[in-house]
N, C-alpha and C. Protein backbone atom coordinates (compact mmCIF):
# COMPACT_ATOMS: atom_id res chain seq x y z
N UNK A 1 0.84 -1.18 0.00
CA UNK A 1 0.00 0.00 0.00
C UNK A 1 0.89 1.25 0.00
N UNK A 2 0.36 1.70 -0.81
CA UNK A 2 1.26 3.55 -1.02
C UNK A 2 1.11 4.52 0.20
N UNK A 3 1.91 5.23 0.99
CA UNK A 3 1.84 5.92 1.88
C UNK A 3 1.63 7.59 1.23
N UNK A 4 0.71 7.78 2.12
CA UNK A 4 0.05 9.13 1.72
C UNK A 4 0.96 10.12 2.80
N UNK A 5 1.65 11.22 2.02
CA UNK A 5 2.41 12.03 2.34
C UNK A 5 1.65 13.05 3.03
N UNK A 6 1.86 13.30 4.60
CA UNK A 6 1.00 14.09 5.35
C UNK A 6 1.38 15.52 5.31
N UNK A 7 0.95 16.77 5.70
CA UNK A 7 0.99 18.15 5.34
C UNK A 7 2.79 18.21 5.50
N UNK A 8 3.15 17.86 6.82
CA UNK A 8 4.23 18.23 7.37
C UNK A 8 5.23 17.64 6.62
N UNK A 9 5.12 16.61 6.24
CA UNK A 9 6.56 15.91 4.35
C UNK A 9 6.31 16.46 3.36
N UNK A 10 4.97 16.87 2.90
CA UNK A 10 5.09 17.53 1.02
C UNK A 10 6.56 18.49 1.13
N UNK A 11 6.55 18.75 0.26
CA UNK A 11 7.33 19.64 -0.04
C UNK A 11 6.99 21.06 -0.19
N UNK A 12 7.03 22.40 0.54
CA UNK A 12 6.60 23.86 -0.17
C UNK A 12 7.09 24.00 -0.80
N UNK A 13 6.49 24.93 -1.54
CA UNK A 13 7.11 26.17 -2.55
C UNK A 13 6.50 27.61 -2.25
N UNK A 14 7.87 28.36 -2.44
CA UNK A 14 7.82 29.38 -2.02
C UNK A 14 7.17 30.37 -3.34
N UNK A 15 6.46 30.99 -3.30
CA UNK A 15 5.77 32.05 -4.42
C UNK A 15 6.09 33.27 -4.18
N UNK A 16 6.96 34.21 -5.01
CA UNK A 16 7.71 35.11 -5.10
C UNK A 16 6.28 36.83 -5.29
N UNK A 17 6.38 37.12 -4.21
CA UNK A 17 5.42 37.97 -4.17
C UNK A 17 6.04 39.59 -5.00
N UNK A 18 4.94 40.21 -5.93
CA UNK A 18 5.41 40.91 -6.60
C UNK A 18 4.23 42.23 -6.42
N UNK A 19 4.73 43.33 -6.28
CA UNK A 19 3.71 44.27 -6.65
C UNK A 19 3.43 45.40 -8.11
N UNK A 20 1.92 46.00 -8.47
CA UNK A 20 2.12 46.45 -9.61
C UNK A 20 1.26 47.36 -9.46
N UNK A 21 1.97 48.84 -9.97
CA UNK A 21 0.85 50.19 -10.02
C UNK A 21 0.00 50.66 -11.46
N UNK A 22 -1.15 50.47 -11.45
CA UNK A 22 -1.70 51.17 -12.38
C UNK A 22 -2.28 52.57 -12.18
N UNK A 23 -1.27 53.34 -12.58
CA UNK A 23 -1.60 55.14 -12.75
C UNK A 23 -2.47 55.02 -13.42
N UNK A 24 -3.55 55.64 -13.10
CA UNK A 24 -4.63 56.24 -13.88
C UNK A 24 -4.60 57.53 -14.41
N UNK A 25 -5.08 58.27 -15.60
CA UNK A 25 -5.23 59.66 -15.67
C UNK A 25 -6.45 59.54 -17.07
N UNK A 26 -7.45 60.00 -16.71
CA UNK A 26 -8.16 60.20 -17.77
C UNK A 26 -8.59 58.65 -18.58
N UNK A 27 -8.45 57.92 -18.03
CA UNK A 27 -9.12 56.37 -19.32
C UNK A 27 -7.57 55.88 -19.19
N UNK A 28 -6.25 57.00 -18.89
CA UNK A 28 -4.96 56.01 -19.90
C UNK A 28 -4.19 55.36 -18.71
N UNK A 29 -3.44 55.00 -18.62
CA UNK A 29 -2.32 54.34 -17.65
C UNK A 29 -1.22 54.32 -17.88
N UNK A 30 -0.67 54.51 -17.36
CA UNK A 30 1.35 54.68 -17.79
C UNK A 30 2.00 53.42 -17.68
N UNK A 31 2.82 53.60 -18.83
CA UNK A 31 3.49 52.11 -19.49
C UNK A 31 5.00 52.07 -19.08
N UNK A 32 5.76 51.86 -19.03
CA UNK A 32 7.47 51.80 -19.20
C UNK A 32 7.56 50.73 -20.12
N UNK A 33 8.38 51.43 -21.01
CA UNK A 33 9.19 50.40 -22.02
C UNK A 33 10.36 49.89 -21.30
N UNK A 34 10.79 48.51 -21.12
CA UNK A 34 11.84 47.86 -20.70
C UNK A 34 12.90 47.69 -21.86
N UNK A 35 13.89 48.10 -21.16
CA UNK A 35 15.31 47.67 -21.86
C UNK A 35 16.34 47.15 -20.86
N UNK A 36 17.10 46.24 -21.69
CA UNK A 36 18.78 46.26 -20.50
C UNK A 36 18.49 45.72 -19.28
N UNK A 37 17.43 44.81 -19.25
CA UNK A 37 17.20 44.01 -17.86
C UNK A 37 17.31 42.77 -18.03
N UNK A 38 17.25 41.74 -19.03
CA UNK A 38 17.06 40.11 -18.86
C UNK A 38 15.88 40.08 -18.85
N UNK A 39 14.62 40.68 -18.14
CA UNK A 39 13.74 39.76 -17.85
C UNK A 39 12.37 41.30 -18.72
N UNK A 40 11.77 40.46 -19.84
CA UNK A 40 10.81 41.32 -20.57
C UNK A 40 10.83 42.68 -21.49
N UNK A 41 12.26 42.67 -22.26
CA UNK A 41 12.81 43.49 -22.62
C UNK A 41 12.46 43.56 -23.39
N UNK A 42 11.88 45.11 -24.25
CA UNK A 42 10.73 45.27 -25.24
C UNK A 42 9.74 45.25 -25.36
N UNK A 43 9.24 45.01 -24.04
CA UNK A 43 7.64 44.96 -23.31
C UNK A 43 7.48 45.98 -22.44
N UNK A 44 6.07 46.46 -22.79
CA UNK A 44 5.38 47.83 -21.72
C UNK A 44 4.89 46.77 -20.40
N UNK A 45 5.54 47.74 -19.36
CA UNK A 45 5.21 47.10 -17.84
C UNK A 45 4.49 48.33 -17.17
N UNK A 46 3.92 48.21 -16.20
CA UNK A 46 3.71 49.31 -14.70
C UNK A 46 4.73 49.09 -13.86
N UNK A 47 5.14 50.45 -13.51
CA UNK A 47 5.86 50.56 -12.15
C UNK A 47 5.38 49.21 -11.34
N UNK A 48 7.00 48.31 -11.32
CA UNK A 48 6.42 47.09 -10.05
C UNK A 48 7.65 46.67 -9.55
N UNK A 49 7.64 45.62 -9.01
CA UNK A 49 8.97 44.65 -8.24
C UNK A 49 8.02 44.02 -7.35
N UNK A 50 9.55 43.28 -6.98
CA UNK A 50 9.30 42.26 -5.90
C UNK A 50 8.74 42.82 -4.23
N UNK A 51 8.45 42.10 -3.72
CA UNK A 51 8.34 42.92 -1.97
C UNK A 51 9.26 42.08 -1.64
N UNK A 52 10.02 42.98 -0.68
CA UNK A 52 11.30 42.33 -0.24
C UNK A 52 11.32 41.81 1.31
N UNK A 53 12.33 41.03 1.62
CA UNK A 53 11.68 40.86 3.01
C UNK A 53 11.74 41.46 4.08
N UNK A 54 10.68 41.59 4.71
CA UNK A 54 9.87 42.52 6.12
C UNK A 54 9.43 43.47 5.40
N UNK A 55 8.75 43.32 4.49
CA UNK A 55 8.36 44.58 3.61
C UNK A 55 6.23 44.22 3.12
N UNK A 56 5.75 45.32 3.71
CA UNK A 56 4.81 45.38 3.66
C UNK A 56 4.15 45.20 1.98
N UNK A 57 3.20 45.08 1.49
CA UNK A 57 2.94 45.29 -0.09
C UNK A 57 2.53 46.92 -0.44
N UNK A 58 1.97 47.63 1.00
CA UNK A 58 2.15 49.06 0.48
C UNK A 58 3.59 50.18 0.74
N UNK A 59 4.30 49.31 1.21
CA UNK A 59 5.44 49.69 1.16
C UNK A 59 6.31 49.58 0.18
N UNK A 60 5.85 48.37 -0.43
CA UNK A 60 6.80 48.21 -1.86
C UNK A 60 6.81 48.88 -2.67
N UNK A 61 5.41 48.73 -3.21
CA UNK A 61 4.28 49.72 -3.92
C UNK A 61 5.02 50.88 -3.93
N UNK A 62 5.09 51.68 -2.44
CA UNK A 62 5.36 52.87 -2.50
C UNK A 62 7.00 53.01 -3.06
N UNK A 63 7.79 52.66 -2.28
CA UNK A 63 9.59 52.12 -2.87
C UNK A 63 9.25 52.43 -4.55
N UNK A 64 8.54 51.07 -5.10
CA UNK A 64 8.61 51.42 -6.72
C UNK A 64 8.21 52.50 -7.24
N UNK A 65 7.33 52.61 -7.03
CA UNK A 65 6.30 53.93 -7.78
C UNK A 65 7.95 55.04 -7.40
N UNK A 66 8.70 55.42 -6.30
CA UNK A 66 9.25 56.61 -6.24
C UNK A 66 10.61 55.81 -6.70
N UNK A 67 11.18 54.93 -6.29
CA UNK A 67 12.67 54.48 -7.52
C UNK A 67 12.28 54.14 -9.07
N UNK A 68 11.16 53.92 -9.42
CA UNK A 68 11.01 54.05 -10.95
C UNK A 68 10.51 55.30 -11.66
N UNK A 69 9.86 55.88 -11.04
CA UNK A 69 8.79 57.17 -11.39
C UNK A 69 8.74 58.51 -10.86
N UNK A 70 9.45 58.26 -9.84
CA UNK A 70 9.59 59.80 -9.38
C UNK A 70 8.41 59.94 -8.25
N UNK A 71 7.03 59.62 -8.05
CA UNK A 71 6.43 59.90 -7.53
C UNK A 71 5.58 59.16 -5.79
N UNK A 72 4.71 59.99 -5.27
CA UNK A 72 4.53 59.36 -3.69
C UNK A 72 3.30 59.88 -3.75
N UNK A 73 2.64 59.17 -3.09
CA UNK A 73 1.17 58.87 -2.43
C UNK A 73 0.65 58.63 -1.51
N UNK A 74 -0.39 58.93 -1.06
CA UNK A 74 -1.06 58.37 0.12
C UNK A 74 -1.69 56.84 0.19
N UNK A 75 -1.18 56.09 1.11
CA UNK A 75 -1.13 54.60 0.90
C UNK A 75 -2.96 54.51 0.75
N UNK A 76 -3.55 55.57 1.29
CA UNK A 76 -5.21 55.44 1.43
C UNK A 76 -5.81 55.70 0.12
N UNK A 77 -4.76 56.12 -1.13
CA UNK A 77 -5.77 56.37 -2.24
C UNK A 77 -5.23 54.96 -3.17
N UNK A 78 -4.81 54.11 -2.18
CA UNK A 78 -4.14 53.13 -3.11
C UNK A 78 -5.56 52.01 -3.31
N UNK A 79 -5.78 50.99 -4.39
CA UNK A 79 -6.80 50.23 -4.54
C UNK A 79 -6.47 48.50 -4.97
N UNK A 80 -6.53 47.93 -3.84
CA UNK A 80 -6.12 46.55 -4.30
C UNK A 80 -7.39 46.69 -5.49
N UNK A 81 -6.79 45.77 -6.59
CA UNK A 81 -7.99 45.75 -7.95
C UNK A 81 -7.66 44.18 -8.47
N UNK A 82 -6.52 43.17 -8.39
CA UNK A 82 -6.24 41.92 -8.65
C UNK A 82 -5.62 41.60 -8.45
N UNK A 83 -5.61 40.12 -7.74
CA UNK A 83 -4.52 39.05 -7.69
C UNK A 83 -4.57 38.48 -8.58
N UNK A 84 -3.21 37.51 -8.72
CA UNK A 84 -3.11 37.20 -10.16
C UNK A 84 -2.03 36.24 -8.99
N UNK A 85 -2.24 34.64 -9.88
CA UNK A 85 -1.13 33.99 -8.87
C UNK A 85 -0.77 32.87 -10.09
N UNK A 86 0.84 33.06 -10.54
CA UNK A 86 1.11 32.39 -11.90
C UNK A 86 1.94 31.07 -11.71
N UNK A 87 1.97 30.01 -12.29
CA UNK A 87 2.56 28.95 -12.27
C UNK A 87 4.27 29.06 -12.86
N UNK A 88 4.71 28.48 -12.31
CA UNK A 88 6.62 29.13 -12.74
C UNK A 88 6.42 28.30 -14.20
N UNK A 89 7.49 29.47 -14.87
CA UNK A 89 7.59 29.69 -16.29
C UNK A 89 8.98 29.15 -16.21
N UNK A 90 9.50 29.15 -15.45
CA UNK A 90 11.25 29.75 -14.96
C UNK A 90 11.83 29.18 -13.68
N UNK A 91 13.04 28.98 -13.38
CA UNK A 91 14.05 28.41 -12.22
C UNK A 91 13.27 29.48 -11.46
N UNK A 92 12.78 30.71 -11.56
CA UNK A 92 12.35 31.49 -10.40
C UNK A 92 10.95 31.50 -9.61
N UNK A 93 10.03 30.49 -10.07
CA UNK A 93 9.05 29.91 -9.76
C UNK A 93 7.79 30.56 -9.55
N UNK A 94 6.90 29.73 -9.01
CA UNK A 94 5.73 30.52 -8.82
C UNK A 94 5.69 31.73 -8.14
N UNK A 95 4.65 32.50 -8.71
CA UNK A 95 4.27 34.32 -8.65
C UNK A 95 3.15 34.38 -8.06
N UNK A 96 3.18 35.45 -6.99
CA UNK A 96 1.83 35.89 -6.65
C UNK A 96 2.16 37.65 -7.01
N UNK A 97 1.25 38.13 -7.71
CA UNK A 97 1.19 39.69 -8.17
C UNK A 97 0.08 40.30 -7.38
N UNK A 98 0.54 41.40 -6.88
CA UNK A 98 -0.78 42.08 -6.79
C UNK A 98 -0.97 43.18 -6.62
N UNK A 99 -1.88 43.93 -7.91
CA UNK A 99 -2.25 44.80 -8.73
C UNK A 99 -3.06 45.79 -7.91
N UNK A 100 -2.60 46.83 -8.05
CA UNK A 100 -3.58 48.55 -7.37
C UNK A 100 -2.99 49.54 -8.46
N UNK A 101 -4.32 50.31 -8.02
CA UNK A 101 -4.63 51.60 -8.86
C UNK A 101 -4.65 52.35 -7.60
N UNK A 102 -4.21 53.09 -8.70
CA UNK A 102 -4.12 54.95 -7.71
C UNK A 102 -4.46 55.66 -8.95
N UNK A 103 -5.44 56.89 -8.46
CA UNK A 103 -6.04 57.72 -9.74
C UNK A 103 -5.00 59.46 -8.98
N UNK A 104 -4.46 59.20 -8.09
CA UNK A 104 -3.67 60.80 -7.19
C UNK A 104 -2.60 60.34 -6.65
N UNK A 105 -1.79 61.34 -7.09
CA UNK A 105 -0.15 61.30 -6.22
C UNK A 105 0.38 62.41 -6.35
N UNK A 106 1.81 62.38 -5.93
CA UNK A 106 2.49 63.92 -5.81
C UNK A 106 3.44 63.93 -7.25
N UNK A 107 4.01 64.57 -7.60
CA UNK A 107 4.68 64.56 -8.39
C UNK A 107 4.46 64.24 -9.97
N UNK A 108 5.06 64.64 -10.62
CA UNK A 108 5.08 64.21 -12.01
C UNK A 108 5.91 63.02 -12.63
N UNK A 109 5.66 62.03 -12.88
CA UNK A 109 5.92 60.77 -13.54
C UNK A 109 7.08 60.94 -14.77
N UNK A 110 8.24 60.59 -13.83
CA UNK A 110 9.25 60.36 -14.72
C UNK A 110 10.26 59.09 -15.16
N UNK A 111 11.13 59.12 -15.98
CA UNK A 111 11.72 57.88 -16.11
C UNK A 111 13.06 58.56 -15.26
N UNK A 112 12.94 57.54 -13.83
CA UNK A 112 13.99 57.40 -13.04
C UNK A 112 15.19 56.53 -12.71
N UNK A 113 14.59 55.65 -13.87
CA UNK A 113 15.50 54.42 -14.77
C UNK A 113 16.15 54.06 -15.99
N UNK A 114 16.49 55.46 -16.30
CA UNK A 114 16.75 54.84 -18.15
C UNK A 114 18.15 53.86 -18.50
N UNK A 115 18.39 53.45 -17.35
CA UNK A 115 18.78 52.46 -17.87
C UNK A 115 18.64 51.01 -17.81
N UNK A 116 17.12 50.74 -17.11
CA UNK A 116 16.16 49.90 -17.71
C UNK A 116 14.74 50.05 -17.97
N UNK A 117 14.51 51.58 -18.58
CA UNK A 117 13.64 51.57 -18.75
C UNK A 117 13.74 52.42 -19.90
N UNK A 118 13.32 52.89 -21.09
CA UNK A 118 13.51 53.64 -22.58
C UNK A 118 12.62 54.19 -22.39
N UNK A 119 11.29 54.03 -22.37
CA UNK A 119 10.72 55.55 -22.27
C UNK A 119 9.14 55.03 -21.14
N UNK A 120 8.32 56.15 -20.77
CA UNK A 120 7.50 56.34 -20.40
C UNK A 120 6.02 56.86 -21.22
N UNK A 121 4.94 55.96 -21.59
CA UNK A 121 3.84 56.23 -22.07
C UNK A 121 2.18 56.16 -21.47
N UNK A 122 1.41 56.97 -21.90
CA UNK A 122 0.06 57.10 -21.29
C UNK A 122 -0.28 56.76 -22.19
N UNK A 123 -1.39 55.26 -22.43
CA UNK A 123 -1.74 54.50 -23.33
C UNK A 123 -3.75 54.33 -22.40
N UNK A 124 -4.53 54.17 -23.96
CA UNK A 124 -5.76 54.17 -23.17
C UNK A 124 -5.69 52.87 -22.58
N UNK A 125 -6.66 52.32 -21.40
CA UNK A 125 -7.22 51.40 -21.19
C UNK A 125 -8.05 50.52 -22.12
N UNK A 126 -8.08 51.20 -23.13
CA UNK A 126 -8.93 50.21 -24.09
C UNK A 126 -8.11 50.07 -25.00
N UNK A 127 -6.82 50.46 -25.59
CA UNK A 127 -5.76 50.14 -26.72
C UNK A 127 -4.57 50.11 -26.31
N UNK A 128 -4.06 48.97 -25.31
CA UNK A 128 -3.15 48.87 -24.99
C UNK A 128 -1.58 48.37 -26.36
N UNK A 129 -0.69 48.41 -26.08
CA UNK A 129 0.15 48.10 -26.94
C UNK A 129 0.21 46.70 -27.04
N UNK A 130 0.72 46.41 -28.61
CA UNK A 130 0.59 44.62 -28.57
C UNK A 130 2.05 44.47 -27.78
N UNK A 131 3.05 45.28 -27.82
CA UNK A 131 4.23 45.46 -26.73
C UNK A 131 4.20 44.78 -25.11
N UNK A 132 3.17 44.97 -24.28
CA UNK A 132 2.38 44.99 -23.40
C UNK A 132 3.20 43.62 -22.97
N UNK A 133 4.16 43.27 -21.78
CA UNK A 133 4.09 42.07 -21.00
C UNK A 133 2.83 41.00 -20.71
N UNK A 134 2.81 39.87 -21.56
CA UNK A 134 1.95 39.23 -21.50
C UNK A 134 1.01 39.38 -20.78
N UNK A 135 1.22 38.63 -19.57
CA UNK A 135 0.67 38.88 -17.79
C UNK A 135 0.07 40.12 -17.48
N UNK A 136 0.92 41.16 -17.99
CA UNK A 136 0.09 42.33 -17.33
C UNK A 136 -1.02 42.61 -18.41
N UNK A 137 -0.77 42.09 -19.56
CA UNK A 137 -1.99 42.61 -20.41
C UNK A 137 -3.02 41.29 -19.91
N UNK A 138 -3.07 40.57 -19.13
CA UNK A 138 -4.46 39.49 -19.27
C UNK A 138 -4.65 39.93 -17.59
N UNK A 139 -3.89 40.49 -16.88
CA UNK A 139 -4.41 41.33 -15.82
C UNK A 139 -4.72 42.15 -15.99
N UNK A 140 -4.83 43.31 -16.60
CA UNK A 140 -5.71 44.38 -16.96
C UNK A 140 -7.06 44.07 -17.98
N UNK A 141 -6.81 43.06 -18.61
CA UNK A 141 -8.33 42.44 -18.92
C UNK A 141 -8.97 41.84 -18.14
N UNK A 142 -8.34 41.41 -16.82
CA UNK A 142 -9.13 40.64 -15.92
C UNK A 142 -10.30 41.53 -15.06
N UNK A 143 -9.03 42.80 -14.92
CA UNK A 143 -9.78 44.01 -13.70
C UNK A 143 -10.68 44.70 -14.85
N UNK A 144 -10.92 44.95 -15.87
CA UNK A 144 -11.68 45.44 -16.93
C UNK A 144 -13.03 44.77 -17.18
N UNK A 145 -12.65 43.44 -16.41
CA UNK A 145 -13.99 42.56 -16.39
C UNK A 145 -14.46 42.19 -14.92
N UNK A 146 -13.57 43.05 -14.25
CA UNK A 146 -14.00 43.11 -12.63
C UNK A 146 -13.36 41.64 -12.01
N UNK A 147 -12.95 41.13 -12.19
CA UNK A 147 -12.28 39.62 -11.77
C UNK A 147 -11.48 40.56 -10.44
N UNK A 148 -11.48 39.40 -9.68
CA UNK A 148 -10.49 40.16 -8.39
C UNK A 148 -9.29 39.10 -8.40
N UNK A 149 -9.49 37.57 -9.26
CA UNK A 149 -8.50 36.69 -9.14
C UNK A 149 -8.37 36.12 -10.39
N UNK A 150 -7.04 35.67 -10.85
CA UNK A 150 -6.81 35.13 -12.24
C UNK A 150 -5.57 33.92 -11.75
N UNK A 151 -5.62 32.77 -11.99
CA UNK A 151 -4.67 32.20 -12.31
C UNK A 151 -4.13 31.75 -13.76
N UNK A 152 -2.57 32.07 -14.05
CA UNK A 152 -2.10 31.97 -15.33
C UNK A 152 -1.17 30.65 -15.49
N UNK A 153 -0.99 29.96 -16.47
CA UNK A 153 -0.33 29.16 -16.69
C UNK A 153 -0.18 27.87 -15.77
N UNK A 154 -1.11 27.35 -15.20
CA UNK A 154 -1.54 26.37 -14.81
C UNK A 154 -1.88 25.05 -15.81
């Protein structure tokens, strides 16, 4: 008879928690073109990264939005809008993302990275670029259809 592996033997896996800002202004959202990184180069992303450890998700949030973009906010106008939890593609394994909008912040939105990032664009919500990082384009169709959860590549 086969022995059934109890909670405490499986094996975990750890899921690499990531955060992602969608600026709003008027219908559009701001894009970064990636360059010079390894990972999605030639693809429009949102201000994001990893949360690092002892690091809150509106803390990250906040970290990126001001080391990529220049800009800061009030953590209260921030809007969880989707999780998104992806099956590893990669040695770097499973992803948990998770996606907020902010429609207000301080500052003006700049590229605080050009050297992984080429430029900065306000693209509508309804004509995104075919450019567009896979993932983030079937997460912004998800929140467009009100979904609060998506799993990818399962």
């Amino acid at each position: 008879m086969a022995k059934i592996k109890t909670r405490t033997q499986k094996e975990r896996h750890k899921a690499v928690p990531a955060v992602y800002l969608l600026m709003r202004k008027e219908g559009r959202v701001l894009l970064m073109l990636r360059h010079n990184t390894g990972y999605m180069d030639g693809k429009y992303m949102v201000p994001s990264g990893h949360v690092e450890k002892q690091e809150s998700l509106t803390r990250a949030i906040a970290r990126e939005a001001m080391e990529e973009v220049g800009i800061t906010f009030d953590k209260n106008d921030l809007r969880l809008c989707h999780v998104m939890y992806r099956a590893a593609q990669d040695a770097t394994g499973e992803r948990a993302d998770f996606f907020f909008t902010i429609d207000r912040w301080e500052g003006d939105p700049k590229n605080c990275e050009p050297d992984k990032c080429k430029t900065l664009e306000w693209f509508s919500l309804e004509q995104l670029p075919e450019e567009i990082a896979p993932y983030l384009g079937e997460a912004i169709s998800s929140i467009r259809e009100g979904e609060i959860l998506s799993e990818l590549y399962w």
